[in-house]
C-alpha atoms as a PDB file:
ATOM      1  CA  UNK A   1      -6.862 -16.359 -23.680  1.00  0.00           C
ATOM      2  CA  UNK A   2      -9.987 -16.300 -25.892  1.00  0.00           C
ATOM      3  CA  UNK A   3     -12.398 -15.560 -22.894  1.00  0.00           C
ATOM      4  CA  UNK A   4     -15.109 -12.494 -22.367  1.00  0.00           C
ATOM      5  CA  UNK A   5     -14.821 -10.419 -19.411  1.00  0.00           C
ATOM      6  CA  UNK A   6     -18.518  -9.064 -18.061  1.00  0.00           C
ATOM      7  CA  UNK A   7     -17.592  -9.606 -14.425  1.00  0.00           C
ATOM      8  CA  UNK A   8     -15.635  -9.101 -11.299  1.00  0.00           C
ATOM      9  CA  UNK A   9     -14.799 -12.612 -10.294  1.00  0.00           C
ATOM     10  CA  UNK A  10     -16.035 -13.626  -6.569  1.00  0.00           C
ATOM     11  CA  UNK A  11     -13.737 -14.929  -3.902  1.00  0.00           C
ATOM     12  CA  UNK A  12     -15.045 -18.784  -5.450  1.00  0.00           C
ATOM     13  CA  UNK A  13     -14.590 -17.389  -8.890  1.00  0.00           C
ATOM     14  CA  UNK A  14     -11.155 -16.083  -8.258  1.00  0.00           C
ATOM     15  CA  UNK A  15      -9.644 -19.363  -6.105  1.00  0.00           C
ATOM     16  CA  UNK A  16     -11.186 -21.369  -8.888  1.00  0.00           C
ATOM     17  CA  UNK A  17      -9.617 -19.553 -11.622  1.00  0.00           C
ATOM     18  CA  UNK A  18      -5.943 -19.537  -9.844  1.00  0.00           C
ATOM     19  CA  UNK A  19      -6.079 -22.813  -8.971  1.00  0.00           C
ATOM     20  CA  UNK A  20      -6.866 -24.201 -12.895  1.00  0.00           C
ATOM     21  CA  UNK A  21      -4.110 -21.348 -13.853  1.00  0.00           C
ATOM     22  CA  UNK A  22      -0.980 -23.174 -11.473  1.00  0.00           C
ATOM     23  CA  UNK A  23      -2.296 -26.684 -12.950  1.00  0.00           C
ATOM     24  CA  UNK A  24      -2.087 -25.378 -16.517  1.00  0.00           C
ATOM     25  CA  UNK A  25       1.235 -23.774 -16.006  1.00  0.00           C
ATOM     26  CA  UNK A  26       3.152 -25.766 -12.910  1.00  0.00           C
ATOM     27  CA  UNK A  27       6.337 -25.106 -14.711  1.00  0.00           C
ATOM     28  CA  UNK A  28       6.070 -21.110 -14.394  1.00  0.00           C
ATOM     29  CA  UNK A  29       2.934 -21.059 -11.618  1.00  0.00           C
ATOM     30  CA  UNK A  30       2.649 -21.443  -7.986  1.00  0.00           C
ATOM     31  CA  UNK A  31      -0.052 -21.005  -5.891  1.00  0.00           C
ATOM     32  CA  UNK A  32      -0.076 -20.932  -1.885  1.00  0.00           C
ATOM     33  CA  UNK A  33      -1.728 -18.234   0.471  1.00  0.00           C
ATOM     34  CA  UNK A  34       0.126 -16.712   2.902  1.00  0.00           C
ATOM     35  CA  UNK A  35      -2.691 -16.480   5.215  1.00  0.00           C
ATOM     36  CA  UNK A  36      -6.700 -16.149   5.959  1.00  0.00           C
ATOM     37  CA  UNK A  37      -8.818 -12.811   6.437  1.00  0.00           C
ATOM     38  CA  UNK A  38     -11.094 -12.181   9.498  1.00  0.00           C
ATOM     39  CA  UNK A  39     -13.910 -14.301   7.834  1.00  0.00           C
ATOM     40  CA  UNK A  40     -11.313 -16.933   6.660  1.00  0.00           C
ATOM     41  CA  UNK A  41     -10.696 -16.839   2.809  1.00  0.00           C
ATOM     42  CA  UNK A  42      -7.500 -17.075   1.758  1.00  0.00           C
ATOM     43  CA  UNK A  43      -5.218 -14.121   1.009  1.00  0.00           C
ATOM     44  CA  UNK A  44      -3.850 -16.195  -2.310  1.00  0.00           C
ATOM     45  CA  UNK A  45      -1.238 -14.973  -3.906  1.00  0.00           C
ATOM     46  CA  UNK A  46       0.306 -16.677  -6.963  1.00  0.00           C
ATOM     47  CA  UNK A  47       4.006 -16.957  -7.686  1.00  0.00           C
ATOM     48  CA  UNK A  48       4.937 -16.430 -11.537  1.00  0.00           C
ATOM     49  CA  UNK A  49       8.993 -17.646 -12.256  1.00  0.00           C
ATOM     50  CA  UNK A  50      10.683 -19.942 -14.135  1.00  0.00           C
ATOM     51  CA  UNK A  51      10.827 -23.271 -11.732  1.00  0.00           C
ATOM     52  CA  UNK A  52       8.702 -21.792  -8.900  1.00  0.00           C
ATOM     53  CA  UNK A  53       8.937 -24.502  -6.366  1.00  0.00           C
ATOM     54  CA  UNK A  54      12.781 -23.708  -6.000  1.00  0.00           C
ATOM     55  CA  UNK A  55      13.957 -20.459  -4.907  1.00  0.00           C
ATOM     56  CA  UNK A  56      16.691 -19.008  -7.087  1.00  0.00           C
ATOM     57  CA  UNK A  57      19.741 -17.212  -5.700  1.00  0.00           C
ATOM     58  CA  UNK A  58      19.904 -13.559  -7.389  1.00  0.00           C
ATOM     59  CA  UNK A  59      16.778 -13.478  -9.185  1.00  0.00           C
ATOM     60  CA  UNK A  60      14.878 -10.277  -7.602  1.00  0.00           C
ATOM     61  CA  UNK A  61      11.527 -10.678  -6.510  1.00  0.00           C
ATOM     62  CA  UNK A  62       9.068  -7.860  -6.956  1.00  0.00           C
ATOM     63  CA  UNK A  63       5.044  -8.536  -5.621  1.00  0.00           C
ATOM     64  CA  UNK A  64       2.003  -6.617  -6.866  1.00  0.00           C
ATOM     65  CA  UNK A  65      -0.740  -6.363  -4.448  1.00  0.00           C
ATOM     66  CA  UNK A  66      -4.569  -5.371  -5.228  1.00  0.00           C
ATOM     67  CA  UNK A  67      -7.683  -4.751  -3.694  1.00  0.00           C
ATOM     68  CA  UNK A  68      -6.607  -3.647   0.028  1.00  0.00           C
ATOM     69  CA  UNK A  69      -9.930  -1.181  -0.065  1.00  0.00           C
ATOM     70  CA  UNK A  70     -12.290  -3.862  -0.817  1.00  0.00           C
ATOM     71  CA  UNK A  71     -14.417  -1.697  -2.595  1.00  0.00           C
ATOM     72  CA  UNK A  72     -11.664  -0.780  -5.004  1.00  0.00           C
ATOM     73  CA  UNK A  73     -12.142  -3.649  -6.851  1.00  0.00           C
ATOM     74  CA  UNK A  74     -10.477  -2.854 -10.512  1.00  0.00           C
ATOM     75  CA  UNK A  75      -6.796  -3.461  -8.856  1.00  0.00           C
ATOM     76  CA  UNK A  76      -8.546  -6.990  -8.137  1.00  0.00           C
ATOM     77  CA  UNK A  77      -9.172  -7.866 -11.717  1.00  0.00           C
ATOM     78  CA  UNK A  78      -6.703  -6.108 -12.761  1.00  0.00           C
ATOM     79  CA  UNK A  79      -4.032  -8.262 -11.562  1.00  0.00           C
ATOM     80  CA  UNK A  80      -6.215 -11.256 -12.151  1.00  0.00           C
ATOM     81  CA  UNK A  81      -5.400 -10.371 -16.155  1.00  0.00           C
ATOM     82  CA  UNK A  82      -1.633  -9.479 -15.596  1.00  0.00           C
ATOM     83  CA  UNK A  83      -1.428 -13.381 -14.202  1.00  0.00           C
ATOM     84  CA  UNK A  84      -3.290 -14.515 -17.073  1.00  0.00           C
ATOM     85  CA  UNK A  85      -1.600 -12.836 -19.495  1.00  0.00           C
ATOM     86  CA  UNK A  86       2.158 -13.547 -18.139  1.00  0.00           C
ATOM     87  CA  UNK A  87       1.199 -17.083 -18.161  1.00  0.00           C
ATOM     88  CA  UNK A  88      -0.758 -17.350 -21.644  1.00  0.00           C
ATOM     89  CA  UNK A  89       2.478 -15.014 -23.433  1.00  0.00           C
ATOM     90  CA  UNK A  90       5.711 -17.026 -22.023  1.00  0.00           C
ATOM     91  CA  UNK A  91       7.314 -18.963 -24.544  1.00  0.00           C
ATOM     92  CA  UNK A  92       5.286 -16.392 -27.317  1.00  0.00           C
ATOM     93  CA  UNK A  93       6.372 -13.271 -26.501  1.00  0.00           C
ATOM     94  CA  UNK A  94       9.834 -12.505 -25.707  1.00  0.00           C
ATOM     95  CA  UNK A  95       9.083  -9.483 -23.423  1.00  0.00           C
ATOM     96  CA  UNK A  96       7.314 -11.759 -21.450  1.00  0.00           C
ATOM     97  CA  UNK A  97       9.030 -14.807 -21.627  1.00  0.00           C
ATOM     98  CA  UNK A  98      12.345 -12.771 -20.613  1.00  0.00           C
ATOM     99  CA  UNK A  99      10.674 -11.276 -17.800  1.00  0.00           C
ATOM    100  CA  UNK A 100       9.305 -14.179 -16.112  1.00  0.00           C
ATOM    101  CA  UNK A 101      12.555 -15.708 -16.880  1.00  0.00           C
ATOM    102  CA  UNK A 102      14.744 -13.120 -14.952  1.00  0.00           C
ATOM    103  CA  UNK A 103      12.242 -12.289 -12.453  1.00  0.00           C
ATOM    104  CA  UNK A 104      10.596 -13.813  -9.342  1.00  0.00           C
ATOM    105  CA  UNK A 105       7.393 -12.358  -9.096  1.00  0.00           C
ATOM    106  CA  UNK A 106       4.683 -12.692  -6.867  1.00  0.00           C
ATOM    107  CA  UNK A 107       0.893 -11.118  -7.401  1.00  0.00           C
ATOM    108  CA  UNK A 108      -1.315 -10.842  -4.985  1.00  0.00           C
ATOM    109  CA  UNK A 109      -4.831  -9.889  -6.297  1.00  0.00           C
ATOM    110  CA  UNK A 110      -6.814  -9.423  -3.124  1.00  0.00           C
ATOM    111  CA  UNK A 111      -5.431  -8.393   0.503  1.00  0.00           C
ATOM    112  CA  UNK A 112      -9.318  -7.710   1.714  1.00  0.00           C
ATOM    113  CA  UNK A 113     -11.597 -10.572   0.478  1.00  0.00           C
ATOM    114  CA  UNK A 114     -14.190  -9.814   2.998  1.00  0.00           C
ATOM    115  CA  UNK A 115     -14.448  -6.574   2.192  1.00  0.00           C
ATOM    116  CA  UNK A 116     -14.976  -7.014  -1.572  1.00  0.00           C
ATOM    117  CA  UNK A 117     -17.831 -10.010  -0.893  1.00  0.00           C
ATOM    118  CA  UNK A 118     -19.227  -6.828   0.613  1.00  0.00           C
ATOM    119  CA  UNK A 119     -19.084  -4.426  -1.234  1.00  0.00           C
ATOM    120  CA  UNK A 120     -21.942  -3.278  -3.923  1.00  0.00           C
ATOM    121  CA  UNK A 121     -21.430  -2.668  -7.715  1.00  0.00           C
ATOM    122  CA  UNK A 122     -22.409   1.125  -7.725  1.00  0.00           C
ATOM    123  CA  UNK A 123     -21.443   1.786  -4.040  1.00  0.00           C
ATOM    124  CA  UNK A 124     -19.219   4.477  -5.032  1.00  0.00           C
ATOM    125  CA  UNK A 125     -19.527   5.875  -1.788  1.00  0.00           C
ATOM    126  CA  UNK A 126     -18.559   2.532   0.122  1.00  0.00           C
ATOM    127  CA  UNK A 127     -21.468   3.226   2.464  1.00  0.00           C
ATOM    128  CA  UNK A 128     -22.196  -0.780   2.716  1.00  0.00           C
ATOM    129  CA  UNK A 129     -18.615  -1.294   4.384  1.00  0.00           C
ATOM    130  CA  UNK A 130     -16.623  -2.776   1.718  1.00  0.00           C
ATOM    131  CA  UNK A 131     -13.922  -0.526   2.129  1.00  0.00           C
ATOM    132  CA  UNK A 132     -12.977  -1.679   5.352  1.00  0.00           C
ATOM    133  CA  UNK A 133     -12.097  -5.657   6.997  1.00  0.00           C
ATOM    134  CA  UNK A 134     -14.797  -7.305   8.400  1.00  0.00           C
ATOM    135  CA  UNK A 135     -13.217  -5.845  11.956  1.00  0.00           C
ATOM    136  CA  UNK A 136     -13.916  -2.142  10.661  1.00  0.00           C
ATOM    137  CA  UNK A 137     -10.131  -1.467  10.187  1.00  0.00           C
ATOM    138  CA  UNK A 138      -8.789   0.270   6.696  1.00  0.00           C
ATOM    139  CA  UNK A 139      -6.055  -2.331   6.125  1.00  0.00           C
ATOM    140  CA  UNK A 140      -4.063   1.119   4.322  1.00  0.00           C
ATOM    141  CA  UNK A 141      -4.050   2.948   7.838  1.00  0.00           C
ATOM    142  CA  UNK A 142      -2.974  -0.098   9.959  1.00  0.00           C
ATOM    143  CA  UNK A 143       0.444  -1.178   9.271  1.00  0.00           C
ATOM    144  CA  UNK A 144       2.957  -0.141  12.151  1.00  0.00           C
ATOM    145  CA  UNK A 145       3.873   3.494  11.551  1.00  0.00           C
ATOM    146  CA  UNK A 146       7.167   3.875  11.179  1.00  0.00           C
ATOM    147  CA  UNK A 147       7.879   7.462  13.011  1.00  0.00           C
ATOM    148  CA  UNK A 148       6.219   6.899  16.449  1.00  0.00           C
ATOM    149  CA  UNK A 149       5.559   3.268  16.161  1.00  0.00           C
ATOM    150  CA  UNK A 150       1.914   3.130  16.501  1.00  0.00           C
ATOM    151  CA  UNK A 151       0.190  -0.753  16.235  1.00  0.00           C
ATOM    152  CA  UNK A 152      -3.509  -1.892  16.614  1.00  0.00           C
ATOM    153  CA  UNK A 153      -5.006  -5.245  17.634  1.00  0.00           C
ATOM    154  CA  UNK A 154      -3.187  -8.056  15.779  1.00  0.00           C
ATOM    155  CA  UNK A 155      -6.679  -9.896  16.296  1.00  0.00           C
ATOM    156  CA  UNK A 156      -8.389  -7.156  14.181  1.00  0.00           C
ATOM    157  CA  UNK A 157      -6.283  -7.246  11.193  1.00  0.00           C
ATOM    158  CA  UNK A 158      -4.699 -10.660  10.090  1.00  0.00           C
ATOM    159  CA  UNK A 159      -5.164  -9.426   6.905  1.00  0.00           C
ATOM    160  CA  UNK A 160      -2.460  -6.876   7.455  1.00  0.00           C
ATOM    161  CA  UNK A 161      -0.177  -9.243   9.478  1.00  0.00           C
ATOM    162  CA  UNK A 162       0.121 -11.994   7.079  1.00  0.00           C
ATOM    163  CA  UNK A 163       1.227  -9.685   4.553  1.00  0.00           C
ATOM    164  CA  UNK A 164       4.134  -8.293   7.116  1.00  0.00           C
ATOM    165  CA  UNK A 165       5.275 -11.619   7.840  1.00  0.00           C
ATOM    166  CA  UNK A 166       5.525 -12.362   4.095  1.00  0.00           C
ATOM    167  CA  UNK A 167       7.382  -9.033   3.191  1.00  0.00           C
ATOM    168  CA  UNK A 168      10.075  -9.900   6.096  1.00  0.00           C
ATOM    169  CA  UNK A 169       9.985 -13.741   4.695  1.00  0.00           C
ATOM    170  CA  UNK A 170      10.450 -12.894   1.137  1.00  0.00           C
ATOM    171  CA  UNK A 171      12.587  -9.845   1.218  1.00  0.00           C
ATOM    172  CA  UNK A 172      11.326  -8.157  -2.010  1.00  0.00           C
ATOM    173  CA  UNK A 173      13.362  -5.727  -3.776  1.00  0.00           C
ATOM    174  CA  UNK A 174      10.455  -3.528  -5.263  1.00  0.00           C
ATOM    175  CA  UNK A 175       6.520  -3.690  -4.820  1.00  0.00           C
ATOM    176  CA  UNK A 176       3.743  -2.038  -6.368  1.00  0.00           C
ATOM    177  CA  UNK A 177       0.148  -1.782  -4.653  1.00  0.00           C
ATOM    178  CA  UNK A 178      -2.859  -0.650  -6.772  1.00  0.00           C
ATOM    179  CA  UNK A 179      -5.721   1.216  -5.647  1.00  0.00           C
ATOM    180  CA  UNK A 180      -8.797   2.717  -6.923  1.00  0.00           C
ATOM    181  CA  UNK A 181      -9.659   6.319  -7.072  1.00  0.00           C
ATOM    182  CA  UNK A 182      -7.232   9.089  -8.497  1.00  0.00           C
ATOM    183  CA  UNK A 183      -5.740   7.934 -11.344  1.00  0.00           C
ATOM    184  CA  UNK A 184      -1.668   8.838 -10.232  1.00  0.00           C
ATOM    185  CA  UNK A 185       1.572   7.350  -9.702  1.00  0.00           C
ATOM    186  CA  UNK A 186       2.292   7.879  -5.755  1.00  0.00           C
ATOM    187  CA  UNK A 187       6.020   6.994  -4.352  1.00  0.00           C
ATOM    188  CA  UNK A 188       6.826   6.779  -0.712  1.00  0.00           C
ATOM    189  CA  UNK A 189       6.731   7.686   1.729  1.00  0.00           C
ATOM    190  CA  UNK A 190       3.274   7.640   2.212  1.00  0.00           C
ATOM    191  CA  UNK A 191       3.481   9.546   6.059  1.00  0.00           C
ATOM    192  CA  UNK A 192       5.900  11.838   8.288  1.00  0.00           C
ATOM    193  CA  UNK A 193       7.277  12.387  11.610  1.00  0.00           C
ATOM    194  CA  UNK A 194       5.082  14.989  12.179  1.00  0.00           C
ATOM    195  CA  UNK A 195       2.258  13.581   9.707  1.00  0.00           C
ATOM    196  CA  UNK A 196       1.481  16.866   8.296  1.00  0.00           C
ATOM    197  CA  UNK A 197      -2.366  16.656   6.932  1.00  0.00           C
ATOM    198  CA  UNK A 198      -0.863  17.444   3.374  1.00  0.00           C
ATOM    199  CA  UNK A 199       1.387  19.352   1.447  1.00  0.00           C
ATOM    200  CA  UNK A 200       4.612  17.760   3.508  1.00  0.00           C
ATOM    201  CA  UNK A 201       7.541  15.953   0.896  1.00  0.00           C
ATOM    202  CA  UNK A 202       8.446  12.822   2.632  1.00  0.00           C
ATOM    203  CA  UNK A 203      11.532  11.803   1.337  1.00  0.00           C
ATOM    204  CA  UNK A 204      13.099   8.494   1.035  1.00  0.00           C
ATOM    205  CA  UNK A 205      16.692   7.071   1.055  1.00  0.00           C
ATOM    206  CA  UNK A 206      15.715   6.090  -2.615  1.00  0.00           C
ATOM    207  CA  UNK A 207      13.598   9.210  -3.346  1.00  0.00           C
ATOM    208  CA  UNK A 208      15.414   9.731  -6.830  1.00  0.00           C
ATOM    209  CA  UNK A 209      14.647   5.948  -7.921  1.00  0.00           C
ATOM    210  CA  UNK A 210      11.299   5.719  -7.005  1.00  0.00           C
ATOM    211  CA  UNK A 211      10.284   9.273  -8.571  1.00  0.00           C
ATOM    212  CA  UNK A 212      12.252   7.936 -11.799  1.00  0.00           C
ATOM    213  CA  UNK A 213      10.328   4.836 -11.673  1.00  0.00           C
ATOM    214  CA  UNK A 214       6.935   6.745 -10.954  1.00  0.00           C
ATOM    215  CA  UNK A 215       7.561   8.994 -13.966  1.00  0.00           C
ATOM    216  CA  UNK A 216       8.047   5.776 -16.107  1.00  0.00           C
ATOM    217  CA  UNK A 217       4.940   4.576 -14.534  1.00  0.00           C
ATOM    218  CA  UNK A 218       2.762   7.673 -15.231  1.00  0.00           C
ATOM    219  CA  UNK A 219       4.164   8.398 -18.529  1.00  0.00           C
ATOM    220  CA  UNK A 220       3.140   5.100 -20.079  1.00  0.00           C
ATOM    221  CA  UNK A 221      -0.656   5.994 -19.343  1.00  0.00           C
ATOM    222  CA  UNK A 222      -2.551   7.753 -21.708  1.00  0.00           C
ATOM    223  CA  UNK A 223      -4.541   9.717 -18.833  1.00  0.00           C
ATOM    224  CA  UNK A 224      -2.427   9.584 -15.643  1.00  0.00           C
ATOM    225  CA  UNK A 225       0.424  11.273 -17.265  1.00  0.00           C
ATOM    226  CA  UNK A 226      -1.702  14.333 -18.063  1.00  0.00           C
ATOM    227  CA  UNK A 227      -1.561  15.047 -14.440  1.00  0.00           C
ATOM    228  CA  UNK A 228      -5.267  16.408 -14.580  1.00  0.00           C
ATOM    229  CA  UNK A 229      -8.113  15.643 -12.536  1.00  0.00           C
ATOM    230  CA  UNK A 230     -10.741  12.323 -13.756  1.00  0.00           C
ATOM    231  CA  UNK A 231     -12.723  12.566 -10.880  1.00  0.00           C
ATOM    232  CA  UNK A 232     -15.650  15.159 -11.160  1.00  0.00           C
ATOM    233  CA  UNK A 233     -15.929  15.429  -7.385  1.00  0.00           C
ATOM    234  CA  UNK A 234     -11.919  16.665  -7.101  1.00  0.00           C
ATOM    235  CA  UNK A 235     -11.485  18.744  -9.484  1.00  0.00           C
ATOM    236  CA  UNK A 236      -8.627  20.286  -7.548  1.00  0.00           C
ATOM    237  CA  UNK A 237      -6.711  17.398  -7.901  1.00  0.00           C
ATOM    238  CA  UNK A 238      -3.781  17.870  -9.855  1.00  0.00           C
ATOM    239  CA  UNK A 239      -0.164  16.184 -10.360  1.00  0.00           C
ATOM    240  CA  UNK A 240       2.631  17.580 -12.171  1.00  0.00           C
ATOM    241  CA  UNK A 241       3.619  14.400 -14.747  1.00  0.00           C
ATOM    242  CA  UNK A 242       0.679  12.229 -12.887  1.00  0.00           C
ATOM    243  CA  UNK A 243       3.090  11.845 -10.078  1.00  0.00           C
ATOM    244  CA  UNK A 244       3.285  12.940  -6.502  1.00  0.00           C
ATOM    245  CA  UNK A 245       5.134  12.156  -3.244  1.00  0.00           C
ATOM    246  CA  UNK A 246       2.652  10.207  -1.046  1.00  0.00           C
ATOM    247  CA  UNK A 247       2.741  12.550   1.460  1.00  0.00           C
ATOM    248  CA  UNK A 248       2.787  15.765  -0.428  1.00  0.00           C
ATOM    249  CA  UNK A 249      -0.237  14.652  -1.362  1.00  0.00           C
ATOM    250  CA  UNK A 250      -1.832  13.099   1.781  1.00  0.00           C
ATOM    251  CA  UNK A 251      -0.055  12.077   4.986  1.00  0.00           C
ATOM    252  CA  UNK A 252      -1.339   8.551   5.646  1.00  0.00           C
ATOM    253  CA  UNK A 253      -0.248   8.434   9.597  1.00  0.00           C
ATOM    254  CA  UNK A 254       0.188   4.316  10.948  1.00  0.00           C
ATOM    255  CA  UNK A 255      -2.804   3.094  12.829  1.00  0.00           C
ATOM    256  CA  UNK A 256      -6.335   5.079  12.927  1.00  0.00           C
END
């Protein structure tokens, strides 16, 4: 879009940016927020479709969600670019222009606000609490688990709640959530019944599908598909094809 990128873009940056974005493109744009963090900012998430005020029978609707470690702040901008770039390319680019077309698709860029107002550039170690909510809860550990049923304080995470209640509103056929860290292609599940520390293949009803679409994933990245460690401090850390079972490769049990 003929800009320079040098920064991360604030909570005011971002809302600022989205909101210009949906004006500029009402006829394939929609923003709303589908609720507020502990400390109030909006969890904004902005709707990319052809006609997004009207839902559309049939058309599948797939959401991207970033920045649930606040600290892990590249899936932030990330997804900041993928709605600019969606937006700038429809009616240029047929790949594009097809996609939004065909697809209803919804991108959230940050699930933990708080946490990235927080956090420090060069804080690898995320000693200044931007990993977690502004209630100390990792919004990655505190989803129901599904084996044994385990919830937390609704009160400490309405971070994590609004995004439930917009999963059962929306019904989304496929979702993607980025992360920070490793550089690999994980497919559910993410925990077990017995949540095994590692090691432990926790298979899905889809397993096949979601490996396929993990490979695809993987394979398109230059570094990720080489299955080799980028982090000096793991150097253990290996994935056949950049890919791996969530929890083959760490069982991430339901609320800690």
């Amino acid at each position: 879009m003929g800009e320079t990128y040098d920064k991360y873009y604030n909570y005011v940056d971002l809302t600022e940016r989205f909101r210009s974005l949906a004006q500029r493109h009402p006829h394939i744009a929609n923003l709303s927020s589908v609720g507020r963090s502990v400390e109030g900012r909006e969890l904004w998430v902005m709707r990319i479709t052809l006609d997004p005020e009207k839902d559309s029978p049939g058309r599948p609707r797939f959401k991207y969600v970033g920045n649930m470690h606040g600290d892990e702040t590249v899936s932030r901008q990330v997804l900041v670019y993928l709605v600019e770039y969606l937006l700038s390319r429809y009616g240029e680019e047929p790949r594009v222009t097809e996609l939004v077309n065909s697809t209803d698709i919804y991108i959230m860029p940050s699930m933990n606000p708080d946490g990235f107002e927080r956090s420090k550039e060069g804080d690898c170690t995320g000693v200044t609490g931007g990993r977690d909510n502004s209630k100390f809860s990792d919004l990655n550990r505190s989803f129901p688990d599904q084996f044994d049923g385990t919830t937390v304080d609704p009160g400490h995470i309405p971070e994590v709640m609004a995004v439930i209640r917009w999963i059962q509103e929306k019904n989304f056929v496929l979702s993607g959530n980025l992360h920070g860290g490793t550089v690999v292609a994980s497919y559910p599940f993410d925990d077990s019944a017995t949540h095994h520390l590692q090691g432990f293949y926790s298979q899905s009803d889809d397993d096949s599908l979601f490996r396929h679409l993990a490979l695809v994933y993987a394979q398109k990245h230059p570094v990720m598909k080489t299955g080799q460690p980028n982090c000096p401090d793991s150097p253990e850390e290996t994935f056949s094809n950049g890919i791996t079972n969530g929890a083959h490769w760490y069982d991430v049990a339901g609320p800690l």
